[in-house]
N, C-alpha and C. Protein backbone atom coordinates (compact mmCIF):
# COMPACT_ATOMS: atom_id res chain seq x y z
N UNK A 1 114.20 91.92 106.35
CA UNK A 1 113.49 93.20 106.37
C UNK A 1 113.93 94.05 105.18
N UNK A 2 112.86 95.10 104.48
CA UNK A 2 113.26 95.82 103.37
C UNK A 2 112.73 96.94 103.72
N UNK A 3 114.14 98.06 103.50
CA UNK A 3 113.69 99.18 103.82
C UNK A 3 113.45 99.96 102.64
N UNK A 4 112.36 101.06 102.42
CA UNK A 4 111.94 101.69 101.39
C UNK A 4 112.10 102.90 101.71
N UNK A 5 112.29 104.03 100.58
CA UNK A 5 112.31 105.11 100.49
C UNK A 5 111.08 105.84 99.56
N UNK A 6 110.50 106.50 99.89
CA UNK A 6 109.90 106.77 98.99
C UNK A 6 110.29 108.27 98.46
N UNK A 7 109.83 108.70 97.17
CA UNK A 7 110.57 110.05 96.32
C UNK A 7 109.05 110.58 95.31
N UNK A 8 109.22 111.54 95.40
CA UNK A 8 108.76 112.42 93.89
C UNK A 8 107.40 113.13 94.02
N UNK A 9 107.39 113.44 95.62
CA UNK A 9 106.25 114.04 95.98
C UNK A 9 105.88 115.39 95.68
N UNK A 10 105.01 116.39 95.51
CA UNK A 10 105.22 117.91 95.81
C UNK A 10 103.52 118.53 95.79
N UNK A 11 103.66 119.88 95.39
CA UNK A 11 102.18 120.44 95.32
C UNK A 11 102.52 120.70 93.90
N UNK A 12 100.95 120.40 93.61
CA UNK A 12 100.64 120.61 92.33
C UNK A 12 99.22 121.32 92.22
N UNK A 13 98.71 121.96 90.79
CA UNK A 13 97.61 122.18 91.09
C UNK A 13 96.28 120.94 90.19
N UNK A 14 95.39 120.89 90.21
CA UNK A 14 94.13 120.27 89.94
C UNK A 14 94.66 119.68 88.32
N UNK A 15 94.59 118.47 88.05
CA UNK A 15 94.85 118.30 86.41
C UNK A 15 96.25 117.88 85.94
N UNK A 16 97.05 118.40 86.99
CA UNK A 16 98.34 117.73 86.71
C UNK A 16 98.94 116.75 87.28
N UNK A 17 100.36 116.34 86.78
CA UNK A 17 100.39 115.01 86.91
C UNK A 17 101.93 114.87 87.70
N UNK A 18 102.08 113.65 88.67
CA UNK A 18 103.27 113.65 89.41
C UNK A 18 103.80 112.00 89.37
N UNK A 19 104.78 111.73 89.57
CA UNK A 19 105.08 110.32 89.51
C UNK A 19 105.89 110.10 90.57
N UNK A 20 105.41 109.12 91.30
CA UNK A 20 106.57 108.64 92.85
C UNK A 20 107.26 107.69 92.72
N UNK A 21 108.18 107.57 93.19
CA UNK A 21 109.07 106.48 93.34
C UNK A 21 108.78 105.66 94.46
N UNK A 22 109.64 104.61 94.31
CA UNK A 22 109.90 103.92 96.05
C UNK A 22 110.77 102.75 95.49
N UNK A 23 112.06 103.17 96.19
CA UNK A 23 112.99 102.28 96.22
C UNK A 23 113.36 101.73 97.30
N UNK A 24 113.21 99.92 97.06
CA UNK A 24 113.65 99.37 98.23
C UNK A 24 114.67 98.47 98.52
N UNK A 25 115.45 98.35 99.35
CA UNK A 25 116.86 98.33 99.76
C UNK A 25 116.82 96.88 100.62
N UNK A 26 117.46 95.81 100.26
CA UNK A 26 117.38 94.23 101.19
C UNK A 26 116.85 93.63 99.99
N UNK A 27 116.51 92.45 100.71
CA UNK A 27 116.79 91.11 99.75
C UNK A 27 115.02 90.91 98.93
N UNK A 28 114.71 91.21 98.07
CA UNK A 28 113.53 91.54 97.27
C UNK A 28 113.79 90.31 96.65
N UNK A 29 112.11 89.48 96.54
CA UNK A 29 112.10 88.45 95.57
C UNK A 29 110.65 88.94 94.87
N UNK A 30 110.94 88.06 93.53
CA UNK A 30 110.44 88.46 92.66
C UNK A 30 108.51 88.30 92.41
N UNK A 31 108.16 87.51 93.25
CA UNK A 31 107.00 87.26 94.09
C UNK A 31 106.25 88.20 95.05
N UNK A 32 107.34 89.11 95.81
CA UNK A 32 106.66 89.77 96.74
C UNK A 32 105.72 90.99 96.13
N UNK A 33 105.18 91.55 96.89
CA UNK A 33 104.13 92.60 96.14
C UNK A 33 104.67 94.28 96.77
N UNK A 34 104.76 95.12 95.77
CA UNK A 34 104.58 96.36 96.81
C UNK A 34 103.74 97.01 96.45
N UNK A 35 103.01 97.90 97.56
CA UNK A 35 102.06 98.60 97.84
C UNK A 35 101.76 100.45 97.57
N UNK A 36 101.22 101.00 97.30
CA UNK A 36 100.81 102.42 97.64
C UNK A 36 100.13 102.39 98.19
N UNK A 37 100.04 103.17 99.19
CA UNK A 37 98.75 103.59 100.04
C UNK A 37 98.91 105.20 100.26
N UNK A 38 97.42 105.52 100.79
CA UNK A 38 97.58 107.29 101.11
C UNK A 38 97.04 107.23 102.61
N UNK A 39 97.21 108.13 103.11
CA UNK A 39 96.57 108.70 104.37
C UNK A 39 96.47 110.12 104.21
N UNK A 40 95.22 110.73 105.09
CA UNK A 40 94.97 112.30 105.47
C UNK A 40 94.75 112.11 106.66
N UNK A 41 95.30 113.03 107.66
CA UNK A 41 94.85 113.48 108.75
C UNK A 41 93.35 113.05 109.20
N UNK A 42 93.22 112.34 110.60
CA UNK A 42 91.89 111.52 111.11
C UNK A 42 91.75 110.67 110.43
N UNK A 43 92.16 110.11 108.93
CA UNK A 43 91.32 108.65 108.20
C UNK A 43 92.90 107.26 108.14
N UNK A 44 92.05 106.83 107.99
CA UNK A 44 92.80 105.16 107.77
C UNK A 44 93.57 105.08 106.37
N UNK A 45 94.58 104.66 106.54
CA UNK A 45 95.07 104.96 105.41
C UNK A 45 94.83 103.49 103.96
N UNK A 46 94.53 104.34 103.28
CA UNK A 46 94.21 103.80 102.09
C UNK A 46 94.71 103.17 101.21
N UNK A 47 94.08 101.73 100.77
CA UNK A 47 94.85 101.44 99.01
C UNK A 47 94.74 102.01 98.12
N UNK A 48 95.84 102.04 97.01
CA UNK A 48 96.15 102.93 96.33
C UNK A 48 96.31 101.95 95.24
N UNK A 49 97.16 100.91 94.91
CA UNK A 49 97.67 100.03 93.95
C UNK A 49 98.74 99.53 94.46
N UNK A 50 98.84 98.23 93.78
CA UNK A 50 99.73 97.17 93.86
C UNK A 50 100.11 96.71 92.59
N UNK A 51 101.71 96.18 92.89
CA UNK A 51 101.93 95.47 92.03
C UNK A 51 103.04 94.27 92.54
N UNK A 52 103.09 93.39 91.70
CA UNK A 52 104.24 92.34 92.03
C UNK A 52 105.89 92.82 91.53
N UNK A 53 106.78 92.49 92.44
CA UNK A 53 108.42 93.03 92.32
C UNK A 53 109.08 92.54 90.74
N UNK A 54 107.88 91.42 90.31
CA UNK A 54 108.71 90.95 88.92
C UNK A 54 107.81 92.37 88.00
N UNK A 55 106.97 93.16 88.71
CA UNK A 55 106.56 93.99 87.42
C UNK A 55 105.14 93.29 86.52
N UNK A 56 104.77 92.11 86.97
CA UNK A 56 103.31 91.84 86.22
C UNK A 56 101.90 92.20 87.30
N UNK A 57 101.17 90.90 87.84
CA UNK A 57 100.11 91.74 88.17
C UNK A 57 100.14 92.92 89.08
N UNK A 58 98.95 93.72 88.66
CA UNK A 58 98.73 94.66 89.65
C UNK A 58 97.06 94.75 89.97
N UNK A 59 96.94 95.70 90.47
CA UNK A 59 95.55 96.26 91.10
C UNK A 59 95.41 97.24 91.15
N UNK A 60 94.10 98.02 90.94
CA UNK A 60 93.75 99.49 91.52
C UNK A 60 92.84 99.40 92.50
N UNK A 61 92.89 100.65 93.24
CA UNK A 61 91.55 101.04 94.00
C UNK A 61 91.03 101.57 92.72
N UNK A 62 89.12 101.81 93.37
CA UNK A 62 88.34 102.06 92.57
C UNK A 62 88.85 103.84 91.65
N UNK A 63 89.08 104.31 93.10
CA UNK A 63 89.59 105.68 92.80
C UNK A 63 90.12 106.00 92.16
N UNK A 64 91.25 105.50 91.78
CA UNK A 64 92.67 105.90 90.89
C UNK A 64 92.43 105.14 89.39
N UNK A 65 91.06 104.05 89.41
CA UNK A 65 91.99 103.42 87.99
C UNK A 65 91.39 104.48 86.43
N UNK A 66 92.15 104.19 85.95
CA UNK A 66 92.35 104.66 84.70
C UNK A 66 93.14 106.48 85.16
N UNK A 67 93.31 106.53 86.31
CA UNK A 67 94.22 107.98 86.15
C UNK A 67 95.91 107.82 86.88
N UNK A 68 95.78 106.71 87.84
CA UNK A 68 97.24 106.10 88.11
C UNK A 68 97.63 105.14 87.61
N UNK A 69 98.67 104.70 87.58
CA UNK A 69 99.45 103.41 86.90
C UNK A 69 100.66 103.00 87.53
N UNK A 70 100.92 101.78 88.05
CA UNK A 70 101.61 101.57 88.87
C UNK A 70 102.82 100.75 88.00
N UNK A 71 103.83 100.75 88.04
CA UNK A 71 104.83 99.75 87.28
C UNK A 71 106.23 100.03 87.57
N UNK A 72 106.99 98.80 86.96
CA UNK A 72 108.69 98.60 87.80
C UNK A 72 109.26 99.38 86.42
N UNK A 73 110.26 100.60 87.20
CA UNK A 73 110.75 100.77 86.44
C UNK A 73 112.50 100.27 86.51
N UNK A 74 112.59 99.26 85.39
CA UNK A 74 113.81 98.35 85.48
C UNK A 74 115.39 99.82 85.41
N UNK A 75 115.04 100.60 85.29
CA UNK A 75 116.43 101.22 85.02
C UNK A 75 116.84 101.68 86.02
N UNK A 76 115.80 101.51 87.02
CA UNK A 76 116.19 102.42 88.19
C UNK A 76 115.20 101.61 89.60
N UNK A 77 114.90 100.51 89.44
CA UNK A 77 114.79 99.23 90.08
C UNK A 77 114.03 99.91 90.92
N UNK A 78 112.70 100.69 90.71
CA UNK A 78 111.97 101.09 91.56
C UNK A 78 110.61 100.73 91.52
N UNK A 79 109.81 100.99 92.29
CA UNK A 79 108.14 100.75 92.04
C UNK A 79 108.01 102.31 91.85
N UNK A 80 106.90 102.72 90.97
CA UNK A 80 106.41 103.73 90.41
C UNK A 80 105.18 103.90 90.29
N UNK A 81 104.72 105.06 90.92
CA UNK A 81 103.41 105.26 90.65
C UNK A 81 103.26 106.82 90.01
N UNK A 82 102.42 106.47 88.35
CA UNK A 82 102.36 107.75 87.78
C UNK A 82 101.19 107.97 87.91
N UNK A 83 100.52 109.41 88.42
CA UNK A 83 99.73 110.25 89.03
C UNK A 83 99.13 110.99 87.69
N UNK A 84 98.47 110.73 86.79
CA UNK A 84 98.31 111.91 86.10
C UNK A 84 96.35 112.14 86.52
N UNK A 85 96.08 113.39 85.81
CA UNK A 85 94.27 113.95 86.45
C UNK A 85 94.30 114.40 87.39
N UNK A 86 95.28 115.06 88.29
CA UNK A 86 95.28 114.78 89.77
C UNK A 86 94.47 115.69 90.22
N UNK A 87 93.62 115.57 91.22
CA UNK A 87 92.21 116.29 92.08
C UNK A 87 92.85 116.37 93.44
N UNK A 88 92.15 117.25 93.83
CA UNK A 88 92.28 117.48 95.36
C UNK A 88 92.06 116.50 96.66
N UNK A 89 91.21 115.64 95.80
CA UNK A 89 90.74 114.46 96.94
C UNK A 89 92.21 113.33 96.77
N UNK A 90 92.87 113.62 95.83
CA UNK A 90 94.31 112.66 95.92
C UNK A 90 95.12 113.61 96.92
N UNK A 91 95.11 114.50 97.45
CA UNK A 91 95.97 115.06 98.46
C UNK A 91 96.41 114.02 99.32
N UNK A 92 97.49 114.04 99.89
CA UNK A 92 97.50 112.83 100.90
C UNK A 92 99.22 112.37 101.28
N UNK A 93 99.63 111.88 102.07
CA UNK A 93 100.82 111.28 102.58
C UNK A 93 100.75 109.63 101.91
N UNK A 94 101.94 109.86 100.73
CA UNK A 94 101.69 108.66 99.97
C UNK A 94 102.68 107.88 100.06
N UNK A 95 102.55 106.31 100.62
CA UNK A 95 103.80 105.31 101.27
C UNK A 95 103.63 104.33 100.72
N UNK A 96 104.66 103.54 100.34
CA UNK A 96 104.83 102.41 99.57
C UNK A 96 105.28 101.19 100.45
N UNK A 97 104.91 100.09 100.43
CA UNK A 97 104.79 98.55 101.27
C UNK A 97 105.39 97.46 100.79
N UNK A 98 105.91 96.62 101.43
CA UNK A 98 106.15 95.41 100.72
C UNK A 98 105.58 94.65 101.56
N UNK A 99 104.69 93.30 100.60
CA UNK A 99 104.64 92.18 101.40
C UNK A 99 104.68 91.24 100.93
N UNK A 100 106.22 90.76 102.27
CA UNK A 100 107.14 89.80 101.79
C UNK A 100 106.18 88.12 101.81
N UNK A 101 105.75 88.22 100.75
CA UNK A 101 104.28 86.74 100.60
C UNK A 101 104.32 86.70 98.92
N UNK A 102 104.68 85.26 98.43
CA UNK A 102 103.71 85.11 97.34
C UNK A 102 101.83 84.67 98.00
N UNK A 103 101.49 85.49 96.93
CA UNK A 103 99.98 85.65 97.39
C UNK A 103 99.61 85.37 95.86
N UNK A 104 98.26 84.68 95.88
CA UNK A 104 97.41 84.26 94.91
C UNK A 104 96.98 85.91 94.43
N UNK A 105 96.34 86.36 95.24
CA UNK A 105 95.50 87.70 94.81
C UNK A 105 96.77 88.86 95.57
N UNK A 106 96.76 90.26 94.80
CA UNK A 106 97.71 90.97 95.56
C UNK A 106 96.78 91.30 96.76
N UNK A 107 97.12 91.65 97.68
CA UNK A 107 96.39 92.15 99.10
C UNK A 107 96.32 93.37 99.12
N UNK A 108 94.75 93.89 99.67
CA UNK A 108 94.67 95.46 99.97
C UNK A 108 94.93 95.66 101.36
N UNK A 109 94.36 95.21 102.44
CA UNK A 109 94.69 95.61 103.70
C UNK A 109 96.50 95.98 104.15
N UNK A 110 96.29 96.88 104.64
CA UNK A 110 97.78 97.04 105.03
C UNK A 110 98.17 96.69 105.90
N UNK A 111 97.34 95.68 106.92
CA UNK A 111 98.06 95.25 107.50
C UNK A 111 98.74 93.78 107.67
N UNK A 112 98.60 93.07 105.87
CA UNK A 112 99.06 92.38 104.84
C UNK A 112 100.41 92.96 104.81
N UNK A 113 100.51 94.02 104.86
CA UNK A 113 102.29 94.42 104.67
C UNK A 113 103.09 94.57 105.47
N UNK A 114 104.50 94.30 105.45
CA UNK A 114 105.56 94.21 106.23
C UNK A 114 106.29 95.27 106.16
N UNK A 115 106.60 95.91 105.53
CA UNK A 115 107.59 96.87 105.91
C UNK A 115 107.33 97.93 105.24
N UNK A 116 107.12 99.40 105.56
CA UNK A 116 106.75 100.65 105.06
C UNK A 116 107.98 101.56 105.38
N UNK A 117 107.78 102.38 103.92
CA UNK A 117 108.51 103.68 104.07
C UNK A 117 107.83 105.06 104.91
N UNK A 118 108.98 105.88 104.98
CA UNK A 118 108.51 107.18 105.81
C UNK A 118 107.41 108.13 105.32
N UNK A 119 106.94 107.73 103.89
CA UNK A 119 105.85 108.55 103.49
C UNK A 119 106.39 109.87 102.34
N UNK A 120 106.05 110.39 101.50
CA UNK A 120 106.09 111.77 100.60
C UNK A 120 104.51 112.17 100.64
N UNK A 121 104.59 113.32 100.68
CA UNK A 121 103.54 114.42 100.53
C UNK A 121 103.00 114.74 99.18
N UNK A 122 101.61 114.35 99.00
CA UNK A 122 101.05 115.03 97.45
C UNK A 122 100.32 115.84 98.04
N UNK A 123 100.56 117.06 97.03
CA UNK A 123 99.25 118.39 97.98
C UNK A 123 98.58 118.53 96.52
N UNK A 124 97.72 118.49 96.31
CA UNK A 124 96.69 118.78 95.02
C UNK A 124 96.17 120.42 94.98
N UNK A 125 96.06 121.29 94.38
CA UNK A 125 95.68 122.49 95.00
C UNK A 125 94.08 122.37 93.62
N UNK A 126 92.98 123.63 94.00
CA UNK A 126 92.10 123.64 93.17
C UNK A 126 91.84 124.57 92.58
C-alpha cells in the first residue's frame, strides 16, 4: 500500500497559476501510474492527468490540456501538477492516485486506482 499526501493547494483568482504536489510514501515502482483527479460537491470525481512514476508517459483530460502539466519532480520525488490559466470551473478538491499496474494505456477511471490521498482545495475566484 502507498500512502500519498497531497500539498500546494489555495485560492486564487481567475488567470493565475498554482502547482500541487503529491508525495508518496511505500514501495513505488517505476511502472506504476499516478493520478489527479478533482471533485465538487454532488459530481463524480474527475480525471485530471496522469503520469507514469518513471516520469514519461502521461495524459490529459480534454479540459486541462495545454493549461496543466503533469511531471516528476526528481528533487523532491514528487508527482506535480502545474496549474497555470486557472478558471473557476477548475475549482475543486484535487487528489492524487496510484495505480499499482503496469498498464499499456495510463487509466482514467478511478476506480483503476489503489490508493488515494486526503485531497487539497483549489478555489478559483472570478
Amino acid at each position: 500500500q502507498v500512502q500519498l499526501v497531497e500539498s500546494g493547494g489555495g485560492l486564487v483568482q481567475a488567470g493565475a497559476s498554482l502547482r500541487l504536489s503529491c508525495a508518496p510514501s511505500g514501495e513505488m515502482y517505476s511502472a506504476y501510474t499516478v493520478g489527479w483527479f478533482r471533485q465538487t460537491p454532488g459530481k463524480e470525481r474527475e480525471f485530471v492527468a496522469a503520469i507514469t512514476w518513471r516520469g514519461g508517459r502521461t495524459k490529459y483530460a480534454d479540459s486541462v490540456k495545454g493549461r496543466f502539466t503533469i511531471f516528476r519532480n526528481n528533487a523532491k520525488s514528487t508527482i506535480d501538477l502545474q496549474m497555470n490559466s486557472l478558471k473557476p470551473t477548475d475549482t475543486a478538491v484535487y487528489y492524487c492516485a496510484v495505480d499499482a499496474r503496469e498498464r499499456v494505456q495510463l487509466p482514467t477511471p478511478e476506480v483503476e486506482y489503489d490508493d488515494w490521498g486526503q485531497g487539497t482545495q483549489v478555489t478559483v475566484s472570478s
